[in-house]
C-alpha atoms as a PDB file:
ATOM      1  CA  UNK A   1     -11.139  -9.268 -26.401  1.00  0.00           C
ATOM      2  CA  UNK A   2      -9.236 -11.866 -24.400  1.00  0.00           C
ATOM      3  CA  UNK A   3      -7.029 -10.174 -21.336  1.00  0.00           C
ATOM      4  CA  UNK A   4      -4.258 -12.669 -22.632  1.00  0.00           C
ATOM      5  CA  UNK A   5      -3.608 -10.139 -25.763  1.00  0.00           C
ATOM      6  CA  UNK A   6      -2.924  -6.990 -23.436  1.00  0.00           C
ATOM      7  CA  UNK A   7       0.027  -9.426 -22.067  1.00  0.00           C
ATOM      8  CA  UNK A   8       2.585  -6.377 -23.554  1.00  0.00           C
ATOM      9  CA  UNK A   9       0.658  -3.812 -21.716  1.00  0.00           C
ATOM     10  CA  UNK A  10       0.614  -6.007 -19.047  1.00  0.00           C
ATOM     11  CA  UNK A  11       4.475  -6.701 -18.445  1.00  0.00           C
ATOM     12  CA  UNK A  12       5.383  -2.882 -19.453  1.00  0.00           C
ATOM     13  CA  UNK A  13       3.065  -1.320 -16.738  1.00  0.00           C
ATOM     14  CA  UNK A  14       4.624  -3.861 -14.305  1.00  0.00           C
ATOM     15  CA  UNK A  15       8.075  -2.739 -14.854  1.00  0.00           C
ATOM     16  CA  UNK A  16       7.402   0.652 -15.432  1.00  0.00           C
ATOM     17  CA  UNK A  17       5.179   0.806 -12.312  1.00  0.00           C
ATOM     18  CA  UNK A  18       8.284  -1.137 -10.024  1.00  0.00           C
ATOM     19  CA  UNK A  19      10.757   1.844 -11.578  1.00  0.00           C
ATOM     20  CA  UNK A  20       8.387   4.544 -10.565  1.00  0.00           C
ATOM     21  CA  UNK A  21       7.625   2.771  -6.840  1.00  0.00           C
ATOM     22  CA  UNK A  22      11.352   2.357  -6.657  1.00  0.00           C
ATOM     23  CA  UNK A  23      11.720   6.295  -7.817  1.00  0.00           C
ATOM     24  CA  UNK A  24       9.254   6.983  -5.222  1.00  0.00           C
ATOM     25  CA  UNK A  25      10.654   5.386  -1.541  1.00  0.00           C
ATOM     26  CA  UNK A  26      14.536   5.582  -2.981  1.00  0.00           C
ATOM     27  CA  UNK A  27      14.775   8.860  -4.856  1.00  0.00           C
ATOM     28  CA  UNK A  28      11.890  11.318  -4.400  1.00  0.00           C
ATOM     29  CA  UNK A  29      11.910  12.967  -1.136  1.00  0.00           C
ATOM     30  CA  UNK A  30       8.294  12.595  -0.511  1.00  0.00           C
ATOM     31  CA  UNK A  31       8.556  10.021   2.046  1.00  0.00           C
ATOM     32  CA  UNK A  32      11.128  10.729   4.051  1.00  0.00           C
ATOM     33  CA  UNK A  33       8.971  12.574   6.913  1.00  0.00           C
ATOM     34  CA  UNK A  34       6.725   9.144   6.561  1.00  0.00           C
ATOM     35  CA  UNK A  35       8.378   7.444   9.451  1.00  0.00           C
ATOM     36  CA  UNK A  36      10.578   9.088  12.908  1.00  0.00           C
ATOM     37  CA  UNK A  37      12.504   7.669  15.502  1.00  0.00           C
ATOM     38  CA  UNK A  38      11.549   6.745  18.432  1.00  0.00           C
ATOM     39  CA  UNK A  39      12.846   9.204  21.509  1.00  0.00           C
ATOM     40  CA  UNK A  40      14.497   6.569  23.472  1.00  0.00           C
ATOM     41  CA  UNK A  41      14.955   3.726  20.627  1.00  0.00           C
ATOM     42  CA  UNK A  42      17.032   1.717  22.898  1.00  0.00           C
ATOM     43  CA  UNK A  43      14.748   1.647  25.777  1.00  0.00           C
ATOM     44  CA  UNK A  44      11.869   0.340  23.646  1.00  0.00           C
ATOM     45  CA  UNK A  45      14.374  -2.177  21.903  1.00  0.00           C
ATOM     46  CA  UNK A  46      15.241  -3.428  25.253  1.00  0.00           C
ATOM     47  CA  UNK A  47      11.465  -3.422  26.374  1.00  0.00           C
ATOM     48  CA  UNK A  48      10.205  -5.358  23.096  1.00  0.00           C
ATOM     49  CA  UNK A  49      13.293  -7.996  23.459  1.00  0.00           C
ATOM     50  CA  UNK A  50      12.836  -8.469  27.407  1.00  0.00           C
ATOM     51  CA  UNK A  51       8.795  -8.814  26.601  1.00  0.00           C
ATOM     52  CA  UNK A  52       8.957 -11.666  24.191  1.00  0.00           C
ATOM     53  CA  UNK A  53       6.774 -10.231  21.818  1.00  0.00           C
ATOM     54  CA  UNK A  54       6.421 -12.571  19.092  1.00  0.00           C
ATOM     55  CA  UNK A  55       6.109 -10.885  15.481  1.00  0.00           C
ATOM     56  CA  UNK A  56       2.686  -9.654  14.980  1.00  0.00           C
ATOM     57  CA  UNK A  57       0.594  -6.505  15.501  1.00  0.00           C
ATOM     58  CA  UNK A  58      -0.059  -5.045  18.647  1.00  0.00           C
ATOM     59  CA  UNK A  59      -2.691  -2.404  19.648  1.00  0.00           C
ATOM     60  CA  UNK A  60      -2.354  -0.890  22.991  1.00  0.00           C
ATOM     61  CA  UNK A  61      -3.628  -0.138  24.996  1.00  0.00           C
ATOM     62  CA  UNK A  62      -5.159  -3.912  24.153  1.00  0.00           C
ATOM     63  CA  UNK A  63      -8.489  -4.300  26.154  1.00  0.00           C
ATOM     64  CA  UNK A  64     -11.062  -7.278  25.841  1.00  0.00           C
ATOM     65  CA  UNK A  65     -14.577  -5.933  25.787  1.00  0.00           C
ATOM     66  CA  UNK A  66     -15.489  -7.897  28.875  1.00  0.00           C
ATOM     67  CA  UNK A  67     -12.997  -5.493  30.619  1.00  0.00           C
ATOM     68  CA  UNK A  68     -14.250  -2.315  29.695  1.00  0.00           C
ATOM     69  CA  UNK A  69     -16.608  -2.161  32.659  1.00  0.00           C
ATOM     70  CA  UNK A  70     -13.561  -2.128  34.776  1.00  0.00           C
ATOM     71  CA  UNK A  71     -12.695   1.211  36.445  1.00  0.00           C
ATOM     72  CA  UNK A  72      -8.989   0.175  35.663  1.00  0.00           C
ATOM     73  CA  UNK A  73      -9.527  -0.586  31.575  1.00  0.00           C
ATOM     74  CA  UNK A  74     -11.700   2.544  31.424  1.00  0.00           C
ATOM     75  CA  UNK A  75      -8.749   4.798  32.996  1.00  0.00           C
ATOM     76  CA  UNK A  76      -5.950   2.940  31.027  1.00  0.00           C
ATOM     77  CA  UNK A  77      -7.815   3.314  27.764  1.00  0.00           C
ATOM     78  CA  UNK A  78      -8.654   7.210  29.102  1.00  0.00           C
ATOM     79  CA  UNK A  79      -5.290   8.173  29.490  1.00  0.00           C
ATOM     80  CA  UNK A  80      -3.537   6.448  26.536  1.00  0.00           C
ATOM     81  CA  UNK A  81      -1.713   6.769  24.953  1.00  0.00           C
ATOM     82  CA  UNK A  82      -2.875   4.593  21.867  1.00  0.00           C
ATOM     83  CA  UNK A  83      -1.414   2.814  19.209  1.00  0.00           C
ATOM     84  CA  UNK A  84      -0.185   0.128  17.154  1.00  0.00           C
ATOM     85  CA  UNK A  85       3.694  -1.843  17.058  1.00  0.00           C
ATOM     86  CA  UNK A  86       3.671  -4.032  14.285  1.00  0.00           C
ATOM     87  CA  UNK A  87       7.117  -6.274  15.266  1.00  0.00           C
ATOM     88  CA  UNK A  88       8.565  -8.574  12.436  1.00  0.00           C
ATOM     89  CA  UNK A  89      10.055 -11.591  12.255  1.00  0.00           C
ATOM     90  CA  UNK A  90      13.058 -11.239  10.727  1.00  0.00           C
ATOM     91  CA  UNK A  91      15.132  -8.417   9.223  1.00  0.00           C
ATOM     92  CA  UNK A  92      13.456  -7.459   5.840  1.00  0.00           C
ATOM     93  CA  UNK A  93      14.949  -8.853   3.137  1.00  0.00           C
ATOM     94  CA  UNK A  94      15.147  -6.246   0.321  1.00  0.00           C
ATOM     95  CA  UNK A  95      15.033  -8.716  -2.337  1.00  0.00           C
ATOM     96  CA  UNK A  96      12.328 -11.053  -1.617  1.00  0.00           C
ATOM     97  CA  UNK A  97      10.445  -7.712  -1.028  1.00  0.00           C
ATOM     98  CA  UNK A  98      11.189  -6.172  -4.582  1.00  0.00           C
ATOM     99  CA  UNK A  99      10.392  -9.385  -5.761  1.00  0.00           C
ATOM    100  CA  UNK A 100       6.870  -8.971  -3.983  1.00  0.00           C
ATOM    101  CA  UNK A 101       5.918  -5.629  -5.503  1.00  0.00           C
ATOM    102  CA  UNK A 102       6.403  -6.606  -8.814  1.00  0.00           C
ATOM    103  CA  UNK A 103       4.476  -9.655  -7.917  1.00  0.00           C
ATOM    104  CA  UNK A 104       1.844  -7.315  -6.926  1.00  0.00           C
ATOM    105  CA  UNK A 105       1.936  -4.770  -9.908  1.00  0.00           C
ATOM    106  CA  UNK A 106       1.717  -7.799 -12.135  1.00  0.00           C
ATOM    107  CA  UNK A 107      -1.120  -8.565 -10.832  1.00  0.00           C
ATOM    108  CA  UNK A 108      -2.658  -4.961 -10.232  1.00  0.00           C
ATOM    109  CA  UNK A 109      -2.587  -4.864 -14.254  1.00  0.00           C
ATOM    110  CA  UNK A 110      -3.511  -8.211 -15.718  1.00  0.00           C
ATOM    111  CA  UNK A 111      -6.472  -7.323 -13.126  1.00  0.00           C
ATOM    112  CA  UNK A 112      -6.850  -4.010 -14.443  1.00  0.00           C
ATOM    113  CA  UNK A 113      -6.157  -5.536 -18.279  1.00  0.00           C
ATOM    114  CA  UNK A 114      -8.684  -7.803 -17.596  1.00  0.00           C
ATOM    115  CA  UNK A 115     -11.572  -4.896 -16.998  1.00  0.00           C
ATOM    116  CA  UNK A 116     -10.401  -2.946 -19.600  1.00  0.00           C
ATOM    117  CA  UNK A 117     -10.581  -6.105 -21.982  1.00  0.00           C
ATOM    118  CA  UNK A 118     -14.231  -6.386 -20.626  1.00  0.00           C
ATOM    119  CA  UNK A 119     -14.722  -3.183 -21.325  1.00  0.00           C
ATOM    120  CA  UNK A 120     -13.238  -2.100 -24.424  1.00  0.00           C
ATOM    121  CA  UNK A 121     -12.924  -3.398 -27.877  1.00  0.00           C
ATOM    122  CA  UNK A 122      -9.956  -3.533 -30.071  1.00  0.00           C
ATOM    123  CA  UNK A 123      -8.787  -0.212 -31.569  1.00  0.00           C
ATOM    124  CA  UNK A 124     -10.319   1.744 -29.043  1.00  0.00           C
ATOM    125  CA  UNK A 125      -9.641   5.360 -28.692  1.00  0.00           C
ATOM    126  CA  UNK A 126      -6.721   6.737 -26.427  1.00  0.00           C
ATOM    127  CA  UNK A 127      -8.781   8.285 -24.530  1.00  0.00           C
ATOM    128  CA  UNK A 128     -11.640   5.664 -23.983  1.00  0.00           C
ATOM    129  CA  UNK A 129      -8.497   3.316 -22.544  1.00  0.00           C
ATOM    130  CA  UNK A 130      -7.032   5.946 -21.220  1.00  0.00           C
ATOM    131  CA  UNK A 131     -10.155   6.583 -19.090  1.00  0.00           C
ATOM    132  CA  UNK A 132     -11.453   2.952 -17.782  1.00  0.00           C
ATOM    133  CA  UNK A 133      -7.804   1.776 -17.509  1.00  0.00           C
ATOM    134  CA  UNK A 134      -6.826   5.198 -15.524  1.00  0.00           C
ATOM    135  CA  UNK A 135     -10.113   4.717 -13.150  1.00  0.00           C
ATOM    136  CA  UNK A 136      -9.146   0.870 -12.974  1.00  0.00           C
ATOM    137  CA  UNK A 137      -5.336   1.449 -11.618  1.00  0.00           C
ATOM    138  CA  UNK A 138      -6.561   4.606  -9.762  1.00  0.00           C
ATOM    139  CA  UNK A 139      -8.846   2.367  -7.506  1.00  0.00           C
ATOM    140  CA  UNK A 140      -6.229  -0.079  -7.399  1.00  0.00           C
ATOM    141  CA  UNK A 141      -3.750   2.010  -6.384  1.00  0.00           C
ATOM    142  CA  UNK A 142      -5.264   3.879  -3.735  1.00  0.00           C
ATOM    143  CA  UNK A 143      -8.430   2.583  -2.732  1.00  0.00           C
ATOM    144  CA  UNK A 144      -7.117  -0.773  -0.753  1.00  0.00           C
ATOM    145  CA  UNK A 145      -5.716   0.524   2.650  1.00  0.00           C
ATOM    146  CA  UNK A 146      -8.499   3.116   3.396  1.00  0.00           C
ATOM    147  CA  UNK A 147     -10.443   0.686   5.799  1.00  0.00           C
ATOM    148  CA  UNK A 148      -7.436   0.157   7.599  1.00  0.00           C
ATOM    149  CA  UNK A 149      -6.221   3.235   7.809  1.00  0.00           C
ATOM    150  CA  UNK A 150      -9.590   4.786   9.217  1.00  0.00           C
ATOM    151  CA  UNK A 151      -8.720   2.170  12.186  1.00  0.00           C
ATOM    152  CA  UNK A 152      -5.017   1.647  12.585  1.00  0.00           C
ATOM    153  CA  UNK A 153      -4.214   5.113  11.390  1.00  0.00           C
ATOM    154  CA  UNK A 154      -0.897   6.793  10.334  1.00  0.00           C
ATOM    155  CA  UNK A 155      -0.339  10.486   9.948  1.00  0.00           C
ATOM    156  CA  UNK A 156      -2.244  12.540   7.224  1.00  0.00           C
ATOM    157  CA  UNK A 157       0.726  13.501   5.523  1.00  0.00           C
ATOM    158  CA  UNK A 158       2.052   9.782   5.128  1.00  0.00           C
ATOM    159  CA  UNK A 159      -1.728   9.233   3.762  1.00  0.00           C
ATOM    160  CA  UNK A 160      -1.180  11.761   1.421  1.00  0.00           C
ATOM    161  CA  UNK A 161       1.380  10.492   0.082  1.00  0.00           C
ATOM    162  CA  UNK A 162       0.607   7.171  -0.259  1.00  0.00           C
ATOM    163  CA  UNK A 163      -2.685   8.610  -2.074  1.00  0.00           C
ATOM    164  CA  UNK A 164      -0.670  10.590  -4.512  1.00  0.00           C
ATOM    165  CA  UNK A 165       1.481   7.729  -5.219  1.00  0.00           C
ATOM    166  CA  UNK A 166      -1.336   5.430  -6.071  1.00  0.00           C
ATOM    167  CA  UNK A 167      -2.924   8.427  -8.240  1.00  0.00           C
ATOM    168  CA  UNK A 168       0.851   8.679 -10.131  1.00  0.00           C
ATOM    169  CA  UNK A 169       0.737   4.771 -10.798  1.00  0.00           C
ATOM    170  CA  UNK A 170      -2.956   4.666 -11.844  1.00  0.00           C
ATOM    171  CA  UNK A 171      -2.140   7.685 -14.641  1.00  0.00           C
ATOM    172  CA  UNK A 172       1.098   5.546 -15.786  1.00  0.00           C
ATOM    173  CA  UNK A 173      -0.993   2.437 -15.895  1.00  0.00           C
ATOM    174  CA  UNK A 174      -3.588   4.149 -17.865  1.00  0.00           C
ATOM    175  CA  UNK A 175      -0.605   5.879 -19.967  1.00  0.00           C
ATOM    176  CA  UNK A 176       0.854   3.096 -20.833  1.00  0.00           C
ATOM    177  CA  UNK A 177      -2.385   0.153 -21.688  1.00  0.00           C
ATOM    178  CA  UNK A 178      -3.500   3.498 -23.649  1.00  0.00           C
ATOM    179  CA  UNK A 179      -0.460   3.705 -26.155  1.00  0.00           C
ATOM    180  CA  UNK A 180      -0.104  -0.548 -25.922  1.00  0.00           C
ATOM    181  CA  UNK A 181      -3.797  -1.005 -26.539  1.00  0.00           C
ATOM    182  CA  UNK A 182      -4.083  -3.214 -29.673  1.00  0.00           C
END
């Protein structure tokens, strides 16, 4: 089977995946405790503007290896505390961002449509679709931030959630190519 026939499953997972991301961060209260102020916001506003700090990531405390046999690296990286500020250019523009994650759900399924295509013949069962699709999308969907979150870490719970999300979208990925699948 050609991926280019699943183009229906395709552009309903896409939309029906952006509905359920946008159900997810806007309406669900499952990601609210995801993020906290800082206790003195203005201070650190102050201290990133009067730094210069470009946009980019920054770990701290930031130590070249050559330093480490320092007494004074050792000590600073002792006594933390450690961390990442990821600073960004611009204020986000909400558009050009939901524009982005459909982008990326498009592509998350053709992908997806494309293994199941490779796969699975036409007229498949529900459940044979319903399985390699759903393990597809589940992968997908959770799988691609684990290496970076074993080293730039957030909290558990945030991790969590994230997880459960990506489990939700694989399941309505495999829900849907399994009903669509010609």
């Amino acid at each position: 089977m050609m991926v280019l026939q699943l183009w229906l499953p395709i552009l309903v997972a896409t939309v029906v995946l952006f509905i359920a991301s946008f159900l997810a961060w806007v309406v669900l209260p499952h990601h609210k405790p995801d993020v906290r102020r800082w206790p003195d916001e203005d201070a650190l506003l102050d201290l990133i503007r009067r730094s210069g700090a470009g946009p980019g990531e920054y770990l701290f405390p930031f130590i070249e290896d050559k330093d480490m046999k320092e007494d004074w690296a050792r000590q600073r990286y002792a006594a933390g505390p450690w961390g990442v500020i990821n600073v960004w250019g611009r204020q986000p523009h909400i558009g050009l961002n939901m524009i982005k994650t459909v982008l990326f759900f498009l592509v998350v399924s053709f992908f997806v449509a494309y293994v199941g295509a490779s796969a699975l013949a036409p007229g498949a069962s529900f459940g044979e679709v319903f399985r390699i699709v759903g393990v597809t999308a589940l992968l997908a969907h959770t799988a691609g931030g684990v290496c970076r979150e074993i080293w730039f870490t957030r909290p558990l719970r945030a991790k969590l959630m994230d997880f459960a999300d990506g489990v939700a979208f694989g399941l309505i990925t495999a829900l849907v190519f399994a009903l669509l699948w010609p």
